[in-house]
Protein backbone atom coordinates (compact mmCIF):
# COMPACT_ATOMS: atom_id res chain seq x y z
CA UNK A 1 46.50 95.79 -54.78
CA UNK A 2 48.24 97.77 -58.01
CA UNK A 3 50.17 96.01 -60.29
CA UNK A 4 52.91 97.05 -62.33
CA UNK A 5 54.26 95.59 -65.78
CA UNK A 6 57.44 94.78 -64.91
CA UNK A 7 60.59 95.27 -67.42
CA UNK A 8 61.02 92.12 -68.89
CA UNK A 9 64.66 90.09 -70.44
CA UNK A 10 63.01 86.76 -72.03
CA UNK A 11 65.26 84.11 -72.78
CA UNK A 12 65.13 80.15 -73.85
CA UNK A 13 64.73 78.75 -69.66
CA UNK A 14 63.63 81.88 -67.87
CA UNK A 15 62.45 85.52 -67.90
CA UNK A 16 64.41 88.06 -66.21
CA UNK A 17 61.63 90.52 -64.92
CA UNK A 18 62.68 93.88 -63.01
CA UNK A 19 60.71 95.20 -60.22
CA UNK A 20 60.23 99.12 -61.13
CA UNK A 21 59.13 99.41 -57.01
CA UNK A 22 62.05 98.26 -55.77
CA UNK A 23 64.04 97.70 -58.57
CA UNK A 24 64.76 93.88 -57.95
CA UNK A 25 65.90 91.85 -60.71
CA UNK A 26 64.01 88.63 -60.63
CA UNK A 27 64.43 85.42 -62.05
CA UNK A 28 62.05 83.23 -63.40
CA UNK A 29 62.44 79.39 -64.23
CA UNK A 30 59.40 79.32 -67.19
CA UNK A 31 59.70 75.56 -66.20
CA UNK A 32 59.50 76.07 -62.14
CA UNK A 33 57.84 79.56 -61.85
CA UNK A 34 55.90 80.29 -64.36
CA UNK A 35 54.99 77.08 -65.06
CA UNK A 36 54.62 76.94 -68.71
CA UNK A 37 56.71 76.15 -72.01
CA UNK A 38 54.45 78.53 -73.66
CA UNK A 39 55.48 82.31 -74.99
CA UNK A 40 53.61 84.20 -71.77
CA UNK A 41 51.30 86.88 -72.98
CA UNK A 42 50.33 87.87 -69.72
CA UNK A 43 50.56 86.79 -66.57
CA UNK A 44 50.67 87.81 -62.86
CA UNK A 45 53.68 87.11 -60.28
CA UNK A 46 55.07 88.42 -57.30
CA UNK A 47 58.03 90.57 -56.63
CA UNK A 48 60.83 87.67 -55.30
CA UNK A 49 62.71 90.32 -53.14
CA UNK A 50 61.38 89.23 -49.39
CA UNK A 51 60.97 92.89 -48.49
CA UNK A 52 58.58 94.01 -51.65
CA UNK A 53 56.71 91.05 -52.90
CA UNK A 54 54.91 93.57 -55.08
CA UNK A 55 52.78 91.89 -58.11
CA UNK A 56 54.24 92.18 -61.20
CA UNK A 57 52.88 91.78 -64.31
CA UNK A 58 54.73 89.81 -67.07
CA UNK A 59 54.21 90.79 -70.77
CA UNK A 60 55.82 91.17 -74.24
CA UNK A 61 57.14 87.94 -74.07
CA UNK A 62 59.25 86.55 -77.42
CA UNK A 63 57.18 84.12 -79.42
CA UNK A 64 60.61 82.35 -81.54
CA UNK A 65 60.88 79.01 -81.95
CA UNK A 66 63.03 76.75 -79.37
CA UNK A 67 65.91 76.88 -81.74
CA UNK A 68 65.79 80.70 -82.78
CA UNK A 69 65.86 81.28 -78.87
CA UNK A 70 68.85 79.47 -78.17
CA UNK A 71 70.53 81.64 -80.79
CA UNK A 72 69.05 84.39 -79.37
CA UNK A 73 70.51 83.50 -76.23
CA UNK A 74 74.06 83.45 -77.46
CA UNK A 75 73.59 87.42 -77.79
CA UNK A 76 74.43 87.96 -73.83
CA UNK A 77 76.26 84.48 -73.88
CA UNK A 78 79.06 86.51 -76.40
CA UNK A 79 79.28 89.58 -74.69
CA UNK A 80 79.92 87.86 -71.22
CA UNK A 81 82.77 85.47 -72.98
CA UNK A 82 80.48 81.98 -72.34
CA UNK A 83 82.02 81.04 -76.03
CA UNK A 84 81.24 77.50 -74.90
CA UNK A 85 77.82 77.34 -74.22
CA UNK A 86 77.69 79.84 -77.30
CA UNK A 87 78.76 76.63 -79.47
CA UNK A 88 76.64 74.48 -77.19
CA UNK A 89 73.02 76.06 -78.12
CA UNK A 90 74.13 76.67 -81.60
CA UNK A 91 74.80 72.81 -81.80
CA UNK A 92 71.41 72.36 -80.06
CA UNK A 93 69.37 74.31 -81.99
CA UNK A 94 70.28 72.42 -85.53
CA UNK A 95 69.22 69.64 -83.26
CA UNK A 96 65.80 71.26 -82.45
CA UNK A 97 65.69 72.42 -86.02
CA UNK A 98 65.83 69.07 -87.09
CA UNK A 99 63.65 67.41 -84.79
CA UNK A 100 60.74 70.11 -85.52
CA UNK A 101 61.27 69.52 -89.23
CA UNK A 102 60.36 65.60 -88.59
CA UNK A 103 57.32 66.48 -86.51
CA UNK A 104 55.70 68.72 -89.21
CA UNK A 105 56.37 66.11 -91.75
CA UNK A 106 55.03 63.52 -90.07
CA UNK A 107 52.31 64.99 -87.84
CA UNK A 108 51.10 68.51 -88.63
CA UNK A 109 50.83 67.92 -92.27
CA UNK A 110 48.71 64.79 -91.59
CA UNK A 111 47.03 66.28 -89.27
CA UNK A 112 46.00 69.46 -91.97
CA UNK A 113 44.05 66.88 -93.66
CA UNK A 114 42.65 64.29 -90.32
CA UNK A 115 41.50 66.64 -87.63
CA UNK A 116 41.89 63.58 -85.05
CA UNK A 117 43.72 65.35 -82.10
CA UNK A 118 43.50 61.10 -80.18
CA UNK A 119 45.64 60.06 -83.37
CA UNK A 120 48.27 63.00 -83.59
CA UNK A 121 48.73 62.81 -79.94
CA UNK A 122 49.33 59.13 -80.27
CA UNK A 123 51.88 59.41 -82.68
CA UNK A 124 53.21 62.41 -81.13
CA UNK A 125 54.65 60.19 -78.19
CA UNK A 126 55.59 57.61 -80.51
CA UNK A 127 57.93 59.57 -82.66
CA UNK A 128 59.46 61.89 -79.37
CA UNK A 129 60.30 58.34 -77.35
CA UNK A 130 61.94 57.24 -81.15
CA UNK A 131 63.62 60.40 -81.70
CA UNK A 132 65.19 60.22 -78.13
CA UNK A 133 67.93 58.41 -79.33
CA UNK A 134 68.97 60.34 -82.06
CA UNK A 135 72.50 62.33 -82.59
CA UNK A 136 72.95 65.22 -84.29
CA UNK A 137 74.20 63.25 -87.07
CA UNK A 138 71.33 60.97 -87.23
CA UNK A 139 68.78 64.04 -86.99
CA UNK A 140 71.09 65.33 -89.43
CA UNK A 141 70.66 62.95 -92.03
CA UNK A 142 67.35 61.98 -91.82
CA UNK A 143 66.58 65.76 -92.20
CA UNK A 144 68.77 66.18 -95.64
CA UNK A 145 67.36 62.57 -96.83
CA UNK A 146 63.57 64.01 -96.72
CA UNK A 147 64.29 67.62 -97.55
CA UNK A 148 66.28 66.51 -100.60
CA UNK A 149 63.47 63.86 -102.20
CA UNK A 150 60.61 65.77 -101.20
CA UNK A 151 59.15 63.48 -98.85
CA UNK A 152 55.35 64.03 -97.87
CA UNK A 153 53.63 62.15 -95.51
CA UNK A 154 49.44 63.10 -95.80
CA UNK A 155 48.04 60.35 -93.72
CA UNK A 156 48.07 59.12 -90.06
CA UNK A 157 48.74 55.68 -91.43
CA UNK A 158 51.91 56.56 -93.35
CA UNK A 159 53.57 58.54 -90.75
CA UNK A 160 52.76 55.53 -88.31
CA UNK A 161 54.47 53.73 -90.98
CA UNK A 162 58.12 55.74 -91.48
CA UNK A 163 57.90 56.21 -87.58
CA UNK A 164 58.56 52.56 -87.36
CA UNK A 165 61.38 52.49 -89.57
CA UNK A 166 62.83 55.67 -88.25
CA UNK A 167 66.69 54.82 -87.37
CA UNK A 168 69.39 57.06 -85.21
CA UNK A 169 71.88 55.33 -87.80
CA UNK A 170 70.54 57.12 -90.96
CA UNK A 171 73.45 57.08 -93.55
CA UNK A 172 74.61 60.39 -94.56
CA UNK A 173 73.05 61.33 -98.13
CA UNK A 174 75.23 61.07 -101.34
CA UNK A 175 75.89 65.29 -102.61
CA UNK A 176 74.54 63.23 -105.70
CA UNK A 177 71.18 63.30 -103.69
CA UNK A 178 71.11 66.51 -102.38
CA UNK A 179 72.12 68.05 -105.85
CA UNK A 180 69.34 65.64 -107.74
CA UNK A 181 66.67 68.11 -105.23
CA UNK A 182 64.53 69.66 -108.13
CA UNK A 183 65.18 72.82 -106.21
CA UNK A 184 68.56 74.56 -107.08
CA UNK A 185 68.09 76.96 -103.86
CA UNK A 186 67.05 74.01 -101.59
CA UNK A 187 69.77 72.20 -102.82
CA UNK A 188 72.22 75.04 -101.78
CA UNK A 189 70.87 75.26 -98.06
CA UNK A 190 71.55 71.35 -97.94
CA UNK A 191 74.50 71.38 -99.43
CA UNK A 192 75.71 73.67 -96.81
CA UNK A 193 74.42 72.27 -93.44
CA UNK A 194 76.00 68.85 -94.86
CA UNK A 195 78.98 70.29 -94.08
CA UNK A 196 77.85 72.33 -90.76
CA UNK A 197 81.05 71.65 -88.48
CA UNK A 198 79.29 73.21 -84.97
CA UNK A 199 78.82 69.29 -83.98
CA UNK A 200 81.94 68.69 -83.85
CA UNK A 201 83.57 71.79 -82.10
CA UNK A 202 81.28 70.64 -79.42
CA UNK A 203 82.19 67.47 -79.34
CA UNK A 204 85.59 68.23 -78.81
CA UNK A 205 84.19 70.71 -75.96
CA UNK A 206 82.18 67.90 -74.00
CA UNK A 207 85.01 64.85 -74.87
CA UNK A 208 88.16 66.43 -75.77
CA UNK A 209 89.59 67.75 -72.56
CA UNK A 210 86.80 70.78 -72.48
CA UNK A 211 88.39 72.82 -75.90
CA UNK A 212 87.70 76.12 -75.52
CA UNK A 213 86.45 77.49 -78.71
CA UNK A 214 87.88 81.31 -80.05
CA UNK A 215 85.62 83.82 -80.82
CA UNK A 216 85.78 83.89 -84.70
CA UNK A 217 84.55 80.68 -84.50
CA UNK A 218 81.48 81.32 -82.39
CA UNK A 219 80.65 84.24 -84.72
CA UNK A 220 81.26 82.39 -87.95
CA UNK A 221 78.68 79.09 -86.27
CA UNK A 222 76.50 81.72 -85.24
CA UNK A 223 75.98 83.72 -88.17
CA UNK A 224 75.97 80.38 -90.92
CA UNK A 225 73.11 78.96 -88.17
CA UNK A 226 70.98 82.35 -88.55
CA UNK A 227 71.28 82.43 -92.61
CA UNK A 228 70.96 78.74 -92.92
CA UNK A 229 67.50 78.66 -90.78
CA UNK A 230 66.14 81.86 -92.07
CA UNK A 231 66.31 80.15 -95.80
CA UNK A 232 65.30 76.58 -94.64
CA UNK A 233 62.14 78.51 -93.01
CA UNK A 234 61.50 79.97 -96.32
CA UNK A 235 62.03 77.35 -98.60
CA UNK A 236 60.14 74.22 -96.64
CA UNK A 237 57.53 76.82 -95.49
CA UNK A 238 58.37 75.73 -91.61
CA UNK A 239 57.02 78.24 -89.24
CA UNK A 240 55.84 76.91 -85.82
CA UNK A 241 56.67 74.07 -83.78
CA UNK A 242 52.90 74.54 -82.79
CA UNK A 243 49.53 72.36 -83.44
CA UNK A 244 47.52 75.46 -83.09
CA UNK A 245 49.72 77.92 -84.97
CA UNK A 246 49.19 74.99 -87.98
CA UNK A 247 45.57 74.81 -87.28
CA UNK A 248 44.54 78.32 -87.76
CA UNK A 249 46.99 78.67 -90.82
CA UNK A 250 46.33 75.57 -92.60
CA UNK A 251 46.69 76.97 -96.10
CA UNK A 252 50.86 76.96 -95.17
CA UNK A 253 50.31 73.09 -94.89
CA UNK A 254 48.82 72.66 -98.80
């Protein structure tokens, strides 16, 4: 049977996929339907609507990282009013931000110089059951600590090492600290998401009677998270939260 590409709406959870026979507009868990966490480049699925159950083919998928998608996300989030769950990814995706910083310090860069996939995965489980119970403020400051001194870990043995002493109650670095980074622009962009509020708008969302936050300050947490990540990116050289993204560019890991 034929197959058409269908129209596609990508987003962080699912893909939104129109049916140009019939025109249904289906909806696609990635988790539950499609089955993967991974950007789909191509893949074959059937029309949902009962009376068509045409195959579609899925393509053009967006290839951002978790956190860029969750800001992504807060595009159709804004223009439908959701303000909170605007404030709720936004918070989220510092989180994931965070967390992906950790894991290329302390497994892809070791892993750019020990090609033992048995060892990375190892550690791999070892630092996501440690990182489970992290806050955003302990992701936080664990983030600004190692961004701020520089910290490289180049061995399996070292990581192993700070993943033991990894703790959720990370003080919050001195602005003595983050201004002694040998960086001046670094410094800035540390500086700045020290004093990221997002966290705490949510907070009062989830345990202060459900706030509702205004609009001005969706746009104003939205826009700081875009230029804050975009220069982070570029100035720790962060790309992928991806083992074979790192593999076949290794020269971004020297």
């Amino acid at each position: 049977m034929e197959r058409l590409e269908a129209e596609i709406d990508p987003s962080y959870e699912r893909v939104i996929a129109k049916c140009k026979r019939c025109g249904h507009r289906n909806i696609f868990s990635r988790v539950d339907d499609l089955k993967t966490y991974e950007p789909v480049g191509g893949m074959e699925i059937s029309c949902l609507n009962p009376d068509c159950g045409f195959p579609l083919w899925i393509t053009g998928d967006i290839v951002n990282c978790a956190y860029e998608m969750l800001l992504i996300d807060c595009s159709d989030l804004m223009k439908q009013k959701h303000y909170i769950y605007c404030i709720l990814n936004i918070s989220q995706a510092y989180e994931m931000f965070f967390s992906q910083y950790i894991r290329y310090t302390l497994l892809y860069v070791p892993y750019a110089n020990d090609r033992n996939l048995a060892r990375f995965r190892e550690l791999y489980g070892r630092l996501g059951t440690k990182l489970g119970d992290f806050t955003f403020a302990g992701l936080r400051n664990t983030f600004l600590k190692w961004a701020a001194t520089g910290l490289s870990i180049r061995s399996y043995s070292l990581a192993e090492r700070q993943i033991d002493v990894l703790s959720p109650k990370e003080d919050t670095p001195s602005d003595s600290l983050i201004e002694g980074c040998s960086r001046p622009e670094l410094a800035n962009l540390l500086a700045a998401v020290k004093c990221v509020k997002v966290h705490e708008i949510r907070n009062d969302v989830v345990h202060h009677a459900g706030y509702r936050p205004r609009r001005i300050q969706v746009e104003s947490c939205l826009s700081e998270a875009w230029t804050l990540f975009s220069g982070l990116c570029d100035a720790l050289r962060i790309r992928r939260d991806n083992l074979d993204w790192y593999d076949a560019s290794n020269s971004s890991l020297a």
